[in-house]
Structures are given as C-alpha cells and as structure tokens.
C-alpha atoms as a PDB file:
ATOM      1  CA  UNK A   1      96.108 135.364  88.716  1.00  0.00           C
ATOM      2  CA  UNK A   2      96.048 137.754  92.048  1.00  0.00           C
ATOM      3  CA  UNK A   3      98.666 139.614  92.779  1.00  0.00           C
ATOM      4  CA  UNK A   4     100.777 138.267  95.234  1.00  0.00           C
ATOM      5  CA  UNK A   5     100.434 134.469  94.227  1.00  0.00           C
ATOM      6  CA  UNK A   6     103.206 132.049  93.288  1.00  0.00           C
ATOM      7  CA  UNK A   7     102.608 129.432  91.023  1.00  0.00           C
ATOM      8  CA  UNK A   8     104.171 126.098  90.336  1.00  0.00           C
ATOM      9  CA  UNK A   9     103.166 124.717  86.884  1.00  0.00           C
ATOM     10  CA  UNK A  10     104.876 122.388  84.249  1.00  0.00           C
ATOM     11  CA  UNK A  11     107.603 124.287  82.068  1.00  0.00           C
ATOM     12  CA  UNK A  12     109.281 123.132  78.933  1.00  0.00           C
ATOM     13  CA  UNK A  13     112.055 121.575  80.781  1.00  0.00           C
ATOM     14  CA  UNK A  14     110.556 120.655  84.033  1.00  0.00           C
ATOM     15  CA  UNK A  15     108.272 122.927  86.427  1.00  0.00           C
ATOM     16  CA  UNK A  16     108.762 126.723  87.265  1.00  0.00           C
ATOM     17  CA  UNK A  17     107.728 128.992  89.376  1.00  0.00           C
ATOM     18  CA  UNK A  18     106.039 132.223  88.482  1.00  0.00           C
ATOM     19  CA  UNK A  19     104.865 135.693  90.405  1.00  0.00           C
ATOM     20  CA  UNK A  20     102.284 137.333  87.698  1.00  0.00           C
ATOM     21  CA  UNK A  21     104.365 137.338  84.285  1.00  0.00           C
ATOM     22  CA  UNK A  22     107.621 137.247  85.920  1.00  0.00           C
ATOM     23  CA  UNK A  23     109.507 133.965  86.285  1.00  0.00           C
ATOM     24  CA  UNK A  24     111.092 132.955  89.474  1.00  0.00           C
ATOM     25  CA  UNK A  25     112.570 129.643  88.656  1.00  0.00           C
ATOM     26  CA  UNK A  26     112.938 126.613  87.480  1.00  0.00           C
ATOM     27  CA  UNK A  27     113.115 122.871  88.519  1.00  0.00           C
ATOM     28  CA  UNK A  28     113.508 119.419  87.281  1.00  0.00           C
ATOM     29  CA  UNK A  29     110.788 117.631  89.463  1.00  0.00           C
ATOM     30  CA  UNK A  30     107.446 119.223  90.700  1.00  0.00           C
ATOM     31  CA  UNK A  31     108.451 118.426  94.199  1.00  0.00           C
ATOM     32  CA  UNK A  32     111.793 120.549  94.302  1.00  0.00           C
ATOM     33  CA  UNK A  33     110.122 123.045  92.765  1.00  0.00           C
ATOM     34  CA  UNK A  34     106.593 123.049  94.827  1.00  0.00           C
ATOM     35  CA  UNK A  35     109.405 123.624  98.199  1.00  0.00           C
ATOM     36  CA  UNK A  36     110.884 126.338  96.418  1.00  0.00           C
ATOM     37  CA  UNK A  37     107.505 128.315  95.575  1.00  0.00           C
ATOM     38  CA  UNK A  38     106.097 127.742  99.080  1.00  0.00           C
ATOM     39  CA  UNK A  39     108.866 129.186 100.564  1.00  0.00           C
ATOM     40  CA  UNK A  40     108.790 132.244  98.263  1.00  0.00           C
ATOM     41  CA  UNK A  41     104.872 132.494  99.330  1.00  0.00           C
ATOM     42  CA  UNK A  42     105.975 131.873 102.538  1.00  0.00           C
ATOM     43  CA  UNK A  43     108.003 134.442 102.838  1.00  0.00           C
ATOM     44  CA  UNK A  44     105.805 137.128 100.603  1.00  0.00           C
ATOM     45  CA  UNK A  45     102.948 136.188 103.032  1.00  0.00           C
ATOM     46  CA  UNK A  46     101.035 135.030 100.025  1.00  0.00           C
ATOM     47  CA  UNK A  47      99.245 132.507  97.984  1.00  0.00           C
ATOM     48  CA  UNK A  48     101.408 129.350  96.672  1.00  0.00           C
ATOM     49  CA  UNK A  49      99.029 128.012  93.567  1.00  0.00           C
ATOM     50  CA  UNK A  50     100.059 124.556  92.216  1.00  0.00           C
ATOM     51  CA  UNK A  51      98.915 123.489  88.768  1.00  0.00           C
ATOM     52  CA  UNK A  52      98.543 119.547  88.066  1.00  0.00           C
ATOM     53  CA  UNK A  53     100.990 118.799  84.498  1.00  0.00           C
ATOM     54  CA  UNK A  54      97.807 119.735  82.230  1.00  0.00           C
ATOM     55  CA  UNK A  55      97.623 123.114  83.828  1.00  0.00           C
ATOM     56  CA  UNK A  56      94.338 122.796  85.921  1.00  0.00           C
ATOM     57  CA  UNK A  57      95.164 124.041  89.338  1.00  0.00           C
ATOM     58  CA  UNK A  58      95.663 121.053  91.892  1.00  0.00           C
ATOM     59  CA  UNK A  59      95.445 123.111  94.853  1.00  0.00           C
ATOM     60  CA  UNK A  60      96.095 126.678  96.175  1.00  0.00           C
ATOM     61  CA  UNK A  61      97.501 127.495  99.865  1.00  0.00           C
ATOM     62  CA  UNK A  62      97.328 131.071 101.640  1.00  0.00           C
ATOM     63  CA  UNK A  63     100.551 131.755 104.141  1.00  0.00           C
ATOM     64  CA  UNK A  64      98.688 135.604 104.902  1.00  0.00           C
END
C-alpha cells in the first residue's frame, strides 16, 4: 500500500474505505462506497485502489 492511496475492499458488514491502516468509512454496497473513496482520492490528488470481494485488486485509478 503507497501512501496516499484509498482503498475500497469488502468489510465485515459491507465495504470500507481505508487510507494506510486508518479507516475512512463504511458502506453497505460496493458502489456507494467506490463514490465515496474516489472522491476522497479525488480530492487528496491520489490513488483510489478497488479490491474485487476476495481481496485481489480489481483496478486502481490515479487523480495526481
């Protein structure tokens, strides 16, 4: 994990978001949270990383 990167992957009650080892948030579906972790890269001018349900990434997006 870089510094800087957001990542959306499956949580015990839905999906989160994460920055490093800190937790941003959490959603029920992976679409309301994949909006709310691109915005948050968005707005870090960073990387939004999003992980398919068995953790693998499914893709990665750079907003530098």
């Amino acid at each position: 994990m870089a510094p800087g990167e957001i990542h959306t992957k499956p949580g015990p009650k839905g999906w989160r978001n994460t920055a490093g080892t800190r937790h941003l948030s959490n959603h029920k579906t992976k679409a309301l949270a994949e909006k709310a972790g691109r915005k948050v890269a968005m707005k870090r001018s960073g990387a939004h990383v999003v992980h398919k349900q068995d953790g693998s990434v499914s893709r990665k997006a750079s907003y530098r």
